[in-house]
Protein backbone atom coordinates (compact mmCIF):
# COMPACT_ATOMS: atom_id res chain seq x y z
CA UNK A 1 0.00 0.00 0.00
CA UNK A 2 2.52 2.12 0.32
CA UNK A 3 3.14 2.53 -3.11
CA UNK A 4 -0.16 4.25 -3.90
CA UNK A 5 -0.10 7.87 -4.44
CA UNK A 6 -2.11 10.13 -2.70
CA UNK A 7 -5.09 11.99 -4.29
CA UNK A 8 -5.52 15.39 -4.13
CA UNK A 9 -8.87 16.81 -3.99
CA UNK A 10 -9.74 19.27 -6.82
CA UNK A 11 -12.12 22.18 -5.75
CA UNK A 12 -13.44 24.74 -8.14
CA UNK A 13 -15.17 28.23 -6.90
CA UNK A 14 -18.48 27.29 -8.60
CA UNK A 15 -19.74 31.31 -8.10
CA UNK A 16 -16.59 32.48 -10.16
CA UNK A 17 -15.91 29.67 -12.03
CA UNK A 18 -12.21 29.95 -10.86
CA UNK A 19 -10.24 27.27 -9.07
CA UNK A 20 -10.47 27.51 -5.22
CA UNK A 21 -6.21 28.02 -6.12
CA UNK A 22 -5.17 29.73 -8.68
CA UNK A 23 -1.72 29.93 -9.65
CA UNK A 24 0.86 32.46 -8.91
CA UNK A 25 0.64 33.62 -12.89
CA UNK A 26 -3.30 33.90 -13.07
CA UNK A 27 -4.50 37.66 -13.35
CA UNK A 28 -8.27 37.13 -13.87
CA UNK A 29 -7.79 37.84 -17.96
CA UNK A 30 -9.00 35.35 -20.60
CA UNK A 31 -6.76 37.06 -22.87
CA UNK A 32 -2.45 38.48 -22.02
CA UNK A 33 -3.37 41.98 -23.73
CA UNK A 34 -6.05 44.18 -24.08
CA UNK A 35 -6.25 44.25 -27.57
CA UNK A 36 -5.68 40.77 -28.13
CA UNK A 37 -9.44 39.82 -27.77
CA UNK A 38 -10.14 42.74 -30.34
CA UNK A 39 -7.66 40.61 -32.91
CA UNK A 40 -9.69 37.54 -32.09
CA UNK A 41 -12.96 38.52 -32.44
CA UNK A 42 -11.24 40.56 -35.62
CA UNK A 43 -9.62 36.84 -36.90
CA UNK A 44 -13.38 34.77 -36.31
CA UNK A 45 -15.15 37.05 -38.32
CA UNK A 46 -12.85 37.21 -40.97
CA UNK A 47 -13.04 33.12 -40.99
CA UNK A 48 -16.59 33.00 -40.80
CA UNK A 49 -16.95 35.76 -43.68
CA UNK A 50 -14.14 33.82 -45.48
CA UNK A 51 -15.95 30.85 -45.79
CA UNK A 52 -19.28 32.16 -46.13
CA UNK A 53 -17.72 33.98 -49.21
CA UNK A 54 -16.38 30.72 -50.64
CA UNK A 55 -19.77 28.70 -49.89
CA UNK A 56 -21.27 31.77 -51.89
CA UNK A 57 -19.29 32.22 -54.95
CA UNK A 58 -17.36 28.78 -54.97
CA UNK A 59 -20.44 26.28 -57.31
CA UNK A 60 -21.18 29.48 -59.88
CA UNK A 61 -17.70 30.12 -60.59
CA UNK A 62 -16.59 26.00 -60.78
CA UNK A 63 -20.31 26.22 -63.04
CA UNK A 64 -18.70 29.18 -65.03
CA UNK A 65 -15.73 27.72 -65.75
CA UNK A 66 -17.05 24.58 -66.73
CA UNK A 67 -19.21 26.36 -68.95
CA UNK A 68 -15.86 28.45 -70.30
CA UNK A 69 -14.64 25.38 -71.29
CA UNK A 70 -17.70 24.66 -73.61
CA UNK A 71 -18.33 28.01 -75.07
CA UNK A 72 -20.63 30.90 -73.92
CA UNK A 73 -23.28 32.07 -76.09
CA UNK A 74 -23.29 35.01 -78.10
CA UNK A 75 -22.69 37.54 -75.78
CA UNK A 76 -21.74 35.91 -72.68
CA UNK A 77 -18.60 36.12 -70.66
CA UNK A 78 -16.99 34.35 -67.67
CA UNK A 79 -17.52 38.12 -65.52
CA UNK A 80 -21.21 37.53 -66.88
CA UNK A 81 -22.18 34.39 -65.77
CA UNK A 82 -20.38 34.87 -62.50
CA UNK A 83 -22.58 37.35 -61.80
CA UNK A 84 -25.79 35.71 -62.90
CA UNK A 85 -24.73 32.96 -61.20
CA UNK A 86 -24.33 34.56 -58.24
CA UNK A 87 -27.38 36.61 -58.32
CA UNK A 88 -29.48 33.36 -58.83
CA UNK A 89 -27.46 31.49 -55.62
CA UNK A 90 -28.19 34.70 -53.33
CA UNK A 91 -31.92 34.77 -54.55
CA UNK A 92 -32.36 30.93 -54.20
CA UNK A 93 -30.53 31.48 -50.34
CA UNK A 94 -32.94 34.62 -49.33
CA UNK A 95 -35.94 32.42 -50.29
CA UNK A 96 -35.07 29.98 -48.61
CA UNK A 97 -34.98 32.39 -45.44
CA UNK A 98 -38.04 33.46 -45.91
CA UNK A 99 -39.58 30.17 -45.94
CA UNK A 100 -37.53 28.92 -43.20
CA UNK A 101 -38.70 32.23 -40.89
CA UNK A 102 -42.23 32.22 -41.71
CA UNK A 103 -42.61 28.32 -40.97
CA UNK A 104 -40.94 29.12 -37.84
CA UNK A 105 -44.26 30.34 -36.28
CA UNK A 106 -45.98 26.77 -36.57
């Protein structure tokens, strides 16, 4: 038995959400600097818009460029059907807002 270790018991302030001990180094701050929650809340919405961008505009331009490869019509462009494209996609995404908000009341 006497090579069993003893256990310590863990306690945590449950009305801070601290431990009962902190250590020597802890100030109280999530974050070192004052700024640096500024650059993360700056850096998460710059992934989330980064992403929602590709979602967006990543099928119409892989669909344009397949299309590039065939030929465009008289008159049409890669810029062009980009933006049709894209037009259609952000129409087809606010309708299906709408419908999801106004079923939302059932």
């Amino acid at each position: 038995m006497a090579g069993r270790r003893a256990h310590t018991l863990f306690v945590r302030d449950l009305k801070t959400g601290f431990d009962a001990t902190p250590s020597a180094s802890f100030d109280g701050k999530a974050f070192g600097s004052g700024r640096t929650w500024l650059a993360a809340a700056i850096a998460n919405i710059a992934i989330v818009l980064g992403v929602g961008f590709c979602v967006v505009l990543g099928p119409p331009v892989l669909e344009c460029r397949r299309q590039a490869e065939i030929g465009f019509s008289a008159g049409g462009s890669f810029q062009g059907c980009v933006r049709k494209a894209t037009i259609e996609r952000l129409d087809r995404l606010e309708s299906q807002l709408k419908m999801m908000v106004r079923g939302s009341g059932r």
